[in-house]
N, C-alpha and C. Protein backbone atom coordinates (compact mmCIF):
# COMPACT_ATOMS: atom_id res chain seq x y z
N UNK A 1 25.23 -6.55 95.42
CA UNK A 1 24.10 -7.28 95.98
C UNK A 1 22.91 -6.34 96.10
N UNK A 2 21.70 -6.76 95.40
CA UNK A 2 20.61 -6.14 95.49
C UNK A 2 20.13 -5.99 97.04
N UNK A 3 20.10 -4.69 97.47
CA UNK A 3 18.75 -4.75 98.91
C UNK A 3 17.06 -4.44 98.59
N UNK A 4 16.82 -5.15 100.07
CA UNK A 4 15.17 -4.52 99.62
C UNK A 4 15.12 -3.14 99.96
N UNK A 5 13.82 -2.60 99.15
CA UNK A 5 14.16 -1.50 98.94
C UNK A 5 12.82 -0.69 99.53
N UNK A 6 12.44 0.60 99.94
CA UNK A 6 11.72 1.19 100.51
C UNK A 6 10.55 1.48 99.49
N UNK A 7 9.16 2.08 99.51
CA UNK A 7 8.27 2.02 98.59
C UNK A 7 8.37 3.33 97.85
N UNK A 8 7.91 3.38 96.55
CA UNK A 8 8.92 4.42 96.34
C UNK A 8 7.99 5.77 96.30
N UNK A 9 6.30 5.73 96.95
CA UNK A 9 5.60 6.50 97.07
C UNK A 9 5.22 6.47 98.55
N UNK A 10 5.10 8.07 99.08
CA UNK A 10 4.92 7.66 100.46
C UNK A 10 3.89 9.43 100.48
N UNK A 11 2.50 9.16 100.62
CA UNK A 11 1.71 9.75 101.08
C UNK A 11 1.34 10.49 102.69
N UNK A 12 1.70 11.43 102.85
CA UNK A 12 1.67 11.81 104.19
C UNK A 12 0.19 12.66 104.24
N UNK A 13 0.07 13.62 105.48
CA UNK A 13 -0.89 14.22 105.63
C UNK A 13 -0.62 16.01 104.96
N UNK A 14 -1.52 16.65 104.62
CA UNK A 14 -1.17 17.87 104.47
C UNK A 14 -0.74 18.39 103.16
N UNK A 15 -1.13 17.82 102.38
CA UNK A 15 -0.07 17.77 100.83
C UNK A 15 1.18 17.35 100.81
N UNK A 16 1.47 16.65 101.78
CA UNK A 16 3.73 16.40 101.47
C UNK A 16 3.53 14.93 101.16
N UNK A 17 4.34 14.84 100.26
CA UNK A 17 4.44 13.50 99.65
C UNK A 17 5.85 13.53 99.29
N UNK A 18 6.52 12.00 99.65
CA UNK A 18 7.63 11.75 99.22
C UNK A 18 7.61 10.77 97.86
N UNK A 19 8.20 10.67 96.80
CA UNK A 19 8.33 9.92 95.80
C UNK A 19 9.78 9.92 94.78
N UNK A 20 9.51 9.02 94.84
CA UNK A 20 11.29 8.80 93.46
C UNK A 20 11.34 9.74 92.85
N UNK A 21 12.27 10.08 92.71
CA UNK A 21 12.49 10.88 91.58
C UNK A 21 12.38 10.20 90.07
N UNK A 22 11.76 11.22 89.25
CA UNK A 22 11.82 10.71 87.87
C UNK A 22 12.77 11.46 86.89
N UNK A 23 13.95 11.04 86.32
CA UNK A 23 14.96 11.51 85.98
C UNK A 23 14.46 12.51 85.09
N UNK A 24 14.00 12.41 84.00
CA UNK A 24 13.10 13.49 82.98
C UNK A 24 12.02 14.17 83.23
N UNK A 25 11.16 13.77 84.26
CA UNK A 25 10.13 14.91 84.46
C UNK A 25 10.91 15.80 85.78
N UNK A 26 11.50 15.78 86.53
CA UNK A 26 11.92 16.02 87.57
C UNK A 26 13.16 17.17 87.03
N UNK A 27 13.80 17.16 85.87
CA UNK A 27 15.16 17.53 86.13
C UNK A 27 14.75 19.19 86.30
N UNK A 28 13.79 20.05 85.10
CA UNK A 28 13.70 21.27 85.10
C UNK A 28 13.42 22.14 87.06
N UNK A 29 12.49 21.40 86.73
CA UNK A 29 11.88 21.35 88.56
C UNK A 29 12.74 21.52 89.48
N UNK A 30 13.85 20.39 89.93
CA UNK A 30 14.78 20.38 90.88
C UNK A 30 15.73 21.28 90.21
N UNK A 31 16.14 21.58 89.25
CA UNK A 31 17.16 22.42 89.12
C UNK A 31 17.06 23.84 89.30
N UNK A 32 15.63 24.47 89.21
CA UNK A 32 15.33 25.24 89.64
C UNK A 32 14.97 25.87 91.22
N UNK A 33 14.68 24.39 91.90
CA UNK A 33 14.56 24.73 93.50
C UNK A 33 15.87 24.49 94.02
N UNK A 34 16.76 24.15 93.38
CA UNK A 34 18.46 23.71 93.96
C UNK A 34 18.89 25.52 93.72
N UNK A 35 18.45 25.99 92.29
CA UNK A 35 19.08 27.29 91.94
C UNK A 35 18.35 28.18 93.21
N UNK A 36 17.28 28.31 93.59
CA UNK A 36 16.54 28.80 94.21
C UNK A 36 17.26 28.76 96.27
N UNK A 37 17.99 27.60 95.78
CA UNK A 37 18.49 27.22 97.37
C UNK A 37 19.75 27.38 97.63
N UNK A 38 20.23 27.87 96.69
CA UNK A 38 21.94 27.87 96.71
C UNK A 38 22.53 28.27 98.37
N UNK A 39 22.44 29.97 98.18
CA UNK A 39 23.04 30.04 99.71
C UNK A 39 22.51 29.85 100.74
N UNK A 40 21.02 28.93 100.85
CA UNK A 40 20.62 28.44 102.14
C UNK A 40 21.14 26.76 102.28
N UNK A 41 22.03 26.36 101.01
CA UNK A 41 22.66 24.83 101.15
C UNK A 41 23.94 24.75 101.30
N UNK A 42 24.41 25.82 100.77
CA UNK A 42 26.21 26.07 100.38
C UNK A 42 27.21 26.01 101.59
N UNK A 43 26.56 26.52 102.80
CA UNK A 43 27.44 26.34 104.08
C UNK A 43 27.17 24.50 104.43
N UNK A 44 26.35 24.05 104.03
CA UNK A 44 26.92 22.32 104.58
C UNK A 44 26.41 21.26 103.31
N UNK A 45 26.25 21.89 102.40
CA UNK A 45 25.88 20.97 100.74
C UNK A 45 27.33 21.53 99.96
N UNK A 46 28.40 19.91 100.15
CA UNK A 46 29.26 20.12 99.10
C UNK A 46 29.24 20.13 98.05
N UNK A 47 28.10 19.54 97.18
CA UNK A 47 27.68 19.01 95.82
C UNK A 47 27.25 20.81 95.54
N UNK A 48 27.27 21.96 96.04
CA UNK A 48 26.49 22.98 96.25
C UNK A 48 28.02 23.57 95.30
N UNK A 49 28.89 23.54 95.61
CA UNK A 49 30.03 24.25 94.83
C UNK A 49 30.34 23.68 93.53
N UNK A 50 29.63 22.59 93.00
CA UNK A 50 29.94 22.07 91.59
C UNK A 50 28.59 21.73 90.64
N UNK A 51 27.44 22.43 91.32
CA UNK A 51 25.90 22.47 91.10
C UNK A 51 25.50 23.15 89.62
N UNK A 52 25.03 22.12 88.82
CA UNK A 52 25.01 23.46 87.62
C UNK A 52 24.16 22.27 86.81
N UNK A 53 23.08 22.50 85.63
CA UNK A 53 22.09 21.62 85.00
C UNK A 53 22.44 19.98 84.66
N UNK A 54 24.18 20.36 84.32
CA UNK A 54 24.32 18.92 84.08
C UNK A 54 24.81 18.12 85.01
N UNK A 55 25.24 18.64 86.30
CA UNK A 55 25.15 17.72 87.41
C UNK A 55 23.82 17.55 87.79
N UNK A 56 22.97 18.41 88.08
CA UNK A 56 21.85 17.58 88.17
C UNK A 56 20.92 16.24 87.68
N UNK A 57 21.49 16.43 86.00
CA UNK A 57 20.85 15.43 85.54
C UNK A 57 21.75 14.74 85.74
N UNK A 58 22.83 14.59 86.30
CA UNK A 58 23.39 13.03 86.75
C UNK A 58 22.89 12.68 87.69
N UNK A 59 22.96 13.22 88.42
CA UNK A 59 22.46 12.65 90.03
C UNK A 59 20.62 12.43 89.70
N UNK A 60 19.64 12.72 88.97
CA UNK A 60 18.61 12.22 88.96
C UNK A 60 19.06 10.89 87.45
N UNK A 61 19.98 10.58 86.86
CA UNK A 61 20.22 9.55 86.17
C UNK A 61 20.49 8.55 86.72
N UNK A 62 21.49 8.28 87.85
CA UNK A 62 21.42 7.80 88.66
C UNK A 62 20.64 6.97 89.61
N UNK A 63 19.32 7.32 90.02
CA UNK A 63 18.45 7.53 91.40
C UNK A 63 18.25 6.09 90.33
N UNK A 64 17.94 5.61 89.86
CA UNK A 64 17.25 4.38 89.64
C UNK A 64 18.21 3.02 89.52
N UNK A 65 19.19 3.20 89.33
CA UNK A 65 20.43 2.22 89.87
C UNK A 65 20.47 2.16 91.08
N UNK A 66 20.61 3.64 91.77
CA UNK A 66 20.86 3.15 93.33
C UNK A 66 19.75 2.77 93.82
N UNK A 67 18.47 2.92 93.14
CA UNK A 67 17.23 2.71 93.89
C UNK A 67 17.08 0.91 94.02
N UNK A 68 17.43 0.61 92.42
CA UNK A 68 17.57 -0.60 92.68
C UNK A 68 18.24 -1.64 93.38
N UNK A 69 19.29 -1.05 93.51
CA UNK A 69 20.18 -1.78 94.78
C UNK A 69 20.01 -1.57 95.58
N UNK A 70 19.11 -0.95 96.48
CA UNK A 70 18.75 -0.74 97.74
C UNK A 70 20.19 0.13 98.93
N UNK A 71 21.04 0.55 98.16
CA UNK A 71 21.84 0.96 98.59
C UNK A 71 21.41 2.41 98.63
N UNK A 72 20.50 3.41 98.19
CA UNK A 72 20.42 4.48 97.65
C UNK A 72 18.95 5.06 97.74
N UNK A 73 18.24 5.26 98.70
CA UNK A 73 16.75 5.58 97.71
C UNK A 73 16.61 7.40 98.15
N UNK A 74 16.67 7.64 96.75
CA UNK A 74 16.30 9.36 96.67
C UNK A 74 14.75 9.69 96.72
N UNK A 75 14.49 10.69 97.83
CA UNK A 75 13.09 10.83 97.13
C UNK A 75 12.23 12.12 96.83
N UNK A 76 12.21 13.03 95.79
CA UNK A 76 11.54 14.38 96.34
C UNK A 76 10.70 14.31 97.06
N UNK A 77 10.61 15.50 97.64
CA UNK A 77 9.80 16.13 98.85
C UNK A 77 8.87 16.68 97.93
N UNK A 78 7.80 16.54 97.87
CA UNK A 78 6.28 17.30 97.09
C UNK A 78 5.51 18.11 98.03
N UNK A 79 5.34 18.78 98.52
CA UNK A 79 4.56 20.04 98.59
C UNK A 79 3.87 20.67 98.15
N UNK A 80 2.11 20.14 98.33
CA UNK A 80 0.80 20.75 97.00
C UNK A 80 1.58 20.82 95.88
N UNK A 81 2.14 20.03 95.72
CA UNK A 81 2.27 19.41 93.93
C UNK A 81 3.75 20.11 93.84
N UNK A 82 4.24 20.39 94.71
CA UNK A 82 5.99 20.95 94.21
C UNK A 82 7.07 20.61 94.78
N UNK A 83 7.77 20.28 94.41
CA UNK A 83 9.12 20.00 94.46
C UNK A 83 9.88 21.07 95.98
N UNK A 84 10.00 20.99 96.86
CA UNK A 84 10.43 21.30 97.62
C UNK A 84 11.75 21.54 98.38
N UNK A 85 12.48 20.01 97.56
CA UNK A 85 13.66 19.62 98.53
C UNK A 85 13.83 17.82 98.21
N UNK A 86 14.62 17.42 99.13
CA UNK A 86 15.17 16.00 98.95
C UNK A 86 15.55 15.40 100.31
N UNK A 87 14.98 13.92 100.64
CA UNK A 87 15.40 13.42 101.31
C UNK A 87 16.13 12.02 101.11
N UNK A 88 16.73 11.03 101.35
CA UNK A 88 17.36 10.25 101.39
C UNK A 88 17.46 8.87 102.52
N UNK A 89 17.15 7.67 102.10
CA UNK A 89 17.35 6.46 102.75
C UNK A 89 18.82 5.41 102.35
N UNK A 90 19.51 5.82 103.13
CA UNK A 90 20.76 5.02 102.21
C UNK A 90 22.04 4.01 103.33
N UNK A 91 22.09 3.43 102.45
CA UNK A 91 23.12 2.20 103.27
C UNK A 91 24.74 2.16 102.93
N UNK A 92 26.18 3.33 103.76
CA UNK A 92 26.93 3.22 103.42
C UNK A 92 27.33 2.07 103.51
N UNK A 93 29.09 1.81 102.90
CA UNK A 93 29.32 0.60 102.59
C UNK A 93 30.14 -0.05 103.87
N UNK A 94 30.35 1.41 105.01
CA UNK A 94 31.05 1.74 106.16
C UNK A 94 30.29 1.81 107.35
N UNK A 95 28.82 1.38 107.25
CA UNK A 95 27.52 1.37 107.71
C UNK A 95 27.65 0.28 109.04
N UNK A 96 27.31 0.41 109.94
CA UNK A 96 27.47 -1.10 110.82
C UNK A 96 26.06 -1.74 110.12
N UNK A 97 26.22 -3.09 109.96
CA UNK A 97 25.16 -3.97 109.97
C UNK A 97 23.88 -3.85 110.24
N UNK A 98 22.90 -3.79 109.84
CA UNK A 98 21.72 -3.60 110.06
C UNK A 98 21.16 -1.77 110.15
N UNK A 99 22.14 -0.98 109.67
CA UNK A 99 21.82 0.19 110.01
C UNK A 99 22.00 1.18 108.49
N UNK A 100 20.65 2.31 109.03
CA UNK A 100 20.29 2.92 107.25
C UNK A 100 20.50 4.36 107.90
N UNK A 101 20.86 5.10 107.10
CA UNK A 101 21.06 6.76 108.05
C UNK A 101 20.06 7.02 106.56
N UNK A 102 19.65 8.38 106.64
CA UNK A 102 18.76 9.24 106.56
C UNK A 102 19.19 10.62 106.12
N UNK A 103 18.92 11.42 105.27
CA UNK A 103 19.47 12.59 104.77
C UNK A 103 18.38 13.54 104.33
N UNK A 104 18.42 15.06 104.59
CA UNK A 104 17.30 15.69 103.88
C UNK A 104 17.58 17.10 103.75
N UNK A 105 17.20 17.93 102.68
CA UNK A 105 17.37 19.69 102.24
C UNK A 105 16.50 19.84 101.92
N UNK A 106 16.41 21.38 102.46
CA UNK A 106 14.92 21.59 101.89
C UNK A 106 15.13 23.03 101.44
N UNK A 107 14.30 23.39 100.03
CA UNK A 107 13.91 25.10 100.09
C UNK A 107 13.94 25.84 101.29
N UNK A 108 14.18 26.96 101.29
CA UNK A 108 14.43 28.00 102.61
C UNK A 108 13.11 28.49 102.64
N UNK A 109 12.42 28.54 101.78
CA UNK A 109 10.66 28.74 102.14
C UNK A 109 9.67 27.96 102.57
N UNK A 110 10.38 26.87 102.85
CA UNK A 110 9.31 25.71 103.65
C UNK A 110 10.00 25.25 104.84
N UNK A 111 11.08 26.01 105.64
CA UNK A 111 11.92 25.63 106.73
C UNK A 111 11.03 25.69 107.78
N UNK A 112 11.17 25.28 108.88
CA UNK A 112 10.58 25.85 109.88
C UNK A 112 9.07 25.42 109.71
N UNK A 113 8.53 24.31 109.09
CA UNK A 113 6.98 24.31 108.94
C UNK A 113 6.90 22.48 109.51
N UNK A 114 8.16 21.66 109.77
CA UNK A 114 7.94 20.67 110.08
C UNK A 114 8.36 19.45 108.74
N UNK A 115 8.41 20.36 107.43
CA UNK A 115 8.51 19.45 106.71
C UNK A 115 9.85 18.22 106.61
N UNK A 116 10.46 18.70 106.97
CA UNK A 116 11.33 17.54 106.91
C UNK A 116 11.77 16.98 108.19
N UNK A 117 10.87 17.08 109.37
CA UNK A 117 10.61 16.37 110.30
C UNK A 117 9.46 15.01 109.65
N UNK A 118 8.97 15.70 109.11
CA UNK A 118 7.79 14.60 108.54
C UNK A 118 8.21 13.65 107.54
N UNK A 119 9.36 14.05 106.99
CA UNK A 119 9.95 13.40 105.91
C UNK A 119 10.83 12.31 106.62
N UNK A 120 11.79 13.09 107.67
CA UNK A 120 12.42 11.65 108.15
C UNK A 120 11.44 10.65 109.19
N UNK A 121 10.54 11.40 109.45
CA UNK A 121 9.66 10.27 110.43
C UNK A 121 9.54 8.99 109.45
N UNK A 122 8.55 9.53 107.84
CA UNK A 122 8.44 8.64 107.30
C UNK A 122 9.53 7.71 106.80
N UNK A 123 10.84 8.73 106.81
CA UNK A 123 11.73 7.19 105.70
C UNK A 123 11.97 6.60 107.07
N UNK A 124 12.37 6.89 108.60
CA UNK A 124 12.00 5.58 109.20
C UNK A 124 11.21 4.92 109.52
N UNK A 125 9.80 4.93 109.47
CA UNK A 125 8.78 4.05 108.99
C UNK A 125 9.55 2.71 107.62
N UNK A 126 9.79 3.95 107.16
CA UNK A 126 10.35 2.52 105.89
C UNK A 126 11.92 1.82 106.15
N UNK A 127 12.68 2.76 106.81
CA UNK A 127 13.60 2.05 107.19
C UNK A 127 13.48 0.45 107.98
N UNK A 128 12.23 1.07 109.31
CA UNK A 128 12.37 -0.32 109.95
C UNK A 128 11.30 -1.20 109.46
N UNK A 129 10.91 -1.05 108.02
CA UNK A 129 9.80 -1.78 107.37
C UNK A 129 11.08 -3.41 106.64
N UNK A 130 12.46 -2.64 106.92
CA UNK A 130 13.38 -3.55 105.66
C UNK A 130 13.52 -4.79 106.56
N UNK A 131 13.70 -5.40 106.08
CA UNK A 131 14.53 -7.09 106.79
C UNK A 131 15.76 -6.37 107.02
N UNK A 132 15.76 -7.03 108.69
CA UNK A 132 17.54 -6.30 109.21
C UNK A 132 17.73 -5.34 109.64
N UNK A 133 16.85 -4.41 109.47
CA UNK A 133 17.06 -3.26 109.85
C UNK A 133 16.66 -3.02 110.97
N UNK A 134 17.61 -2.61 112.26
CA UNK A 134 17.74 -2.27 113.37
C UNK A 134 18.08 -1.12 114.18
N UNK A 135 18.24 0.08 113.00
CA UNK A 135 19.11 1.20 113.91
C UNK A 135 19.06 2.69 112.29
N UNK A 136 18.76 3.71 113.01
CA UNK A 136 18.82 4.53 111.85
C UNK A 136 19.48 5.87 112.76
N UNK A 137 20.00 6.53 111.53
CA UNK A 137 21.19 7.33 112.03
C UNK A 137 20.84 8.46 111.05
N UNK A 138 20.90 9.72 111.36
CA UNK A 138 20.76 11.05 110.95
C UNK A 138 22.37 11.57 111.62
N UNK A 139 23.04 12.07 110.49
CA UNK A 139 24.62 12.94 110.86
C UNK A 139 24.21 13.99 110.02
N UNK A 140 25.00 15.31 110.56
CA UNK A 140 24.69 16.62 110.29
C UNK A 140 25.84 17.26 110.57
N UNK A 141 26.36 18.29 110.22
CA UNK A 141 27.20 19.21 110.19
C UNK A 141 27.32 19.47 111.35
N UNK A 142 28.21 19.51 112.12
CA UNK A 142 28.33 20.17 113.85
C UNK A 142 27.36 21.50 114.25
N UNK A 143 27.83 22.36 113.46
CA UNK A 143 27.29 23.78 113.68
C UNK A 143 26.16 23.64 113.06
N UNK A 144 25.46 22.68 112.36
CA UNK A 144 24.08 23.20 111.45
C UNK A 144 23.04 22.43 112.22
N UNK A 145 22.37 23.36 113.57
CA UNK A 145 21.59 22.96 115.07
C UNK A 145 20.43 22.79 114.11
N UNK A 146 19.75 23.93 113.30
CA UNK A 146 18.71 23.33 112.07
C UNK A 146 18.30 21.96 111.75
N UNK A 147 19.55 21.59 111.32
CA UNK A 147 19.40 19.89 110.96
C UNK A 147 19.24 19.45 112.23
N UNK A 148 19.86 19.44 112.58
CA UNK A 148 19.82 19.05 113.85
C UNK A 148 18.59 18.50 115.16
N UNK A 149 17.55 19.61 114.72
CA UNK A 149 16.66 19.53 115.34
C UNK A 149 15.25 18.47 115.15
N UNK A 150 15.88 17.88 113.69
CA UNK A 150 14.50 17.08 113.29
C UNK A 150 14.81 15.63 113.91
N UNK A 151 15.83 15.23 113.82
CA UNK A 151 16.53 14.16 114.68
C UNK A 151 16.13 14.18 116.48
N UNK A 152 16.31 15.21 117.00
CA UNK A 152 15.50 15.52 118.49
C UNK A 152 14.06 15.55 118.71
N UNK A 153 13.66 15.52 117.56
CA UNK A 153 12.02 15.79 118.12
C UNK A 153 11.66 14.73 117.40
N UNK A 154 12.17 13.63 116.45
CA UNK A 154 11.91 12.12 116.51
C UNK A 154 12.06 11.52 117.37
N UNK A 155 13.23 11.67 118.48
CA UNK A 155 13.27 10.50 119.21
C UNK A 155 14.87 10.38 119.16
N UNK A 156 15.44 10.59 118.48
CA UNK A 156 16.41 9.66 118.13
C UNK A 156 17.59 10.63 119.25
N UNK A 157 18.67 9.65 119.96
CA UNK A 157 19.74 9.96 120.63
C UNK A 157 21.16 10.73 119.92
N UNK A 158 21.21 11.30 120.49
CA UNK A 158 22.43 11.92 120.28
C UNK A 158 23.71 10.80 120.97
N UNK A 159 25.06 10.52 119.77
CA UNK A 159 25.47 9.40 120.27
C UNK A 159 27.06 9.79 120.09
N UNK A 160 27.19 11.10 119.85
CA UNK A 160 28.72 11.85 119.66
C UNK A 160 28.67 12.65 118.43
N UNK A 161 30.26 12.43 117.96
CA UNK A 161 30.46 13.04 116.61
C UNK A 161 31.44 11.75 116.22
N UNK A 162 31.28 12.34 114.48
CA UNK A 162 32.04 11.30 113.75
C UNK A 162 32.87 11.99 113.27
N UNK A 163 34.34 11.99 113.38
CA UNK A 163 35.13 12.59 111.72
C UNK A 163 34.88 12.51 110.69
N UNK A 164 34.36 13.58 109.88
CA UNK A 164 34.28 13.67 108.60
C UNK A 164 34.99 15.12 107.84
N UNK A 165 35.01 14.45 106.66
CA UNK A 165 35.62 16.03 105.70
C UNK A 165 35.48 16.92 105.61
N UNK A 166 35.65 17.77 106.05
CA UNK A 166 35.02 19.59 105.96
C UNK A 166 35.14 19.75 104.10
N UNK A 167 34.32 19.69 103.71
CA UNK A 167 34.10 20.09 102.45
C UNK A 167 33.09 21.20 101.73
N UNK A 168 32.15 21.47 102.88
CA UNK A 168 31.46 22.91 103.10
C UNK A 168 31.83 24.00 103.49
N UNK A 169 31.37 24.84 103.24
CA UNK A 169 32.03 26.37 104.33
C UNK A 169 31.80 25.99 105.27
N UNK A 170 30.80 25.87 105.65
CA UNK A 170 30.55 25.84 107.36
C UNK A 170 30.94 24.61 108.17
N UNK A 171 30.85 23.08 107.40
CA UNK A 171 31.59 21.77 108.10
C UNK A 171 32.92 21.75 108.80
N UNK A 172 32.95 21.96 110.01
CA UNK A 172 34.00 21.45 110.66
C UNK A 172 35.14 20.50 110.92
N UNK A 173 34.55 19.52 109.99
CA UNK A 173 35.30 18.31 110.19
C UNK A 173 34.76 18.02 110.84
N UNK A 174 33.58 17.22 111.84
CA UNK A 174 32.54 16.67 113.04
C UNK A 174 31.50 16.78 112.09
N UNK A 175 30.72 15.80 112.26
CA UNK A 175 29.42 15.34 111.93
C UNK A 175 28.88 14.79 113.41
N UNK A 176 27.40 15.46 113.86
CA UNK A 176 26.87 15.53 115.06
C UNK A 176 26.05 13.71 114.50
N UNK A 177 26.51 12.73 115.23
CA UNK A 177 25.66 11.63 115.17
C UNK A 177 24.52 11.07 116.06
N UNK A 178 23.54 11.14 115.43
CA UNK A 178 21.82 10.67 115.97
C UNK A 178 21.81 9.17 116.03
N UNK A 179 21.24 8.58 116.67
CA UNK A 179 21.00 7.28 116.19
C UNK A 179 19.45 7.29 117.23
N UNK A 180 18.92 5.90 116.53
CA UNK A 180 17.70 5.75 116.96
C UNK A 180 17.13 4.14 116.61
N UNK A 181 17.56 3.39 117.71
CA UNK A 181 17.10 2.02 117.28
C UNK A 181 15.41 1.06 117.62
N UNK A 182 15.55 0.74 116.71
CA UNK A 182 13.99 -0.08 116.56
C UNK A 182 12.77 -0.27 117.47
N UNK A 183 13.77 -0.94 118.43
CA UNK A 183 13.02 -0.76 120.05
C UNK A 183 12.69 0.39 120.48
N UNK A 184 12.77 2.01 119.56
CA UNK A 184 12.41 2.95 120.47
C UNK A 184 11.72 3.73 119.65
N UNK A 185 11.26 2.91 117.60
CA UNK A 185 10.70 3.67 117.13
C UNK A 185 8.94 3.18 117.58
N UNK A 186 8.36 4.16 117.73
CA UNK A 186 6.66 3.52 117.67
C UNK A 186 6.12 3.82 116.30
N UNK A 187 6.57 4.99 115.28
CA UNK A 187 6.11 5.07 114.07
C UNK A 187 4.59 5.94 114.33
């Protein structure tokens, strides 16, 4: 079943712009800021131990199936015209009803500057732009307080942990869960 789907250009202030990925102009680019990010992703990015040119171009082959189903929307992070990192609007299939969680990595040279605070502000802007959508959720690695922190200075509650797979070095098995529902975004 097709969902609606988020816009797939999103203009912020400052040079950061989020946009789709484009499978062919995009692949040299991201594969180079993924190579560039290795051991600042590898303790909680599992996709980080099987990372190499031609997984990349799957996962940007991809982005336009899942984009279209609204199950999936990938979007680089642009930074004065560069490729930065990746964030994510997506609807598991294990999801409660009405609810979109949120995902984002970034280069280790743009940490600490807000950018992907700005990134998830905006995909929930677009989250609660969807029909239905009531509740958005940021999960993070237990130990990775980093992630952690862009979820706290949105707004959004801390609401436990979830079991999940330790499949990183550093994942515990706990994923720290955020949530943040509608009534408490102002945007």
């Amino acid at each position: 079943m097709d969902l609606p789907s988020p816009a797939p250009l999103i203009t912020l202030d400052d040079g950061l712009t989020l946009r789709a990925f484009d499978a062919e102009k995009d692949l040299a680019e991201l594969f180079r800021v993924i190579e560039e990010s290795l051991e600042h992703l590898r303790p909680w990015m599992p996709w980080v131990a099987e990372h190499s040119l031609a997984r990349t171009a799957d996962f940007l082959a991809g982005r336009a199936e899942q984009w279209a189903s609204g199950e999936q929307c990938s979007y680089a992070i642009v930074l004065d015209g560069a490729i930065v990192g990746s964030c994510t609007l997506l609807r598991y299939e294990d999801s409660p009803e009405g609810t979109r969680e949120i995902g984002y990595w970034l280069h280790p040279a743009v940490t600490g500057r807000g950018v992907a605070t700005r990134a998830a502000a905006a995909l929930v802007d677009q989250a609660f732009r969807l029909p239905g959508v009531d509740r958005v959720e940021i999960l993070h690695a237990r130990a990775n307080t980093a992630s952690g922190s862009v979820p706290a200075r949105l707004g959004f509650t801390p609401e436990g942990y979830r079991p999940a797979e330790a499949l990183a070095p550093a994942e515990t098995g706990e994923n720290r869960v955020w949530v943040l529902p509608r009534s408490r975004w102002e945007g």
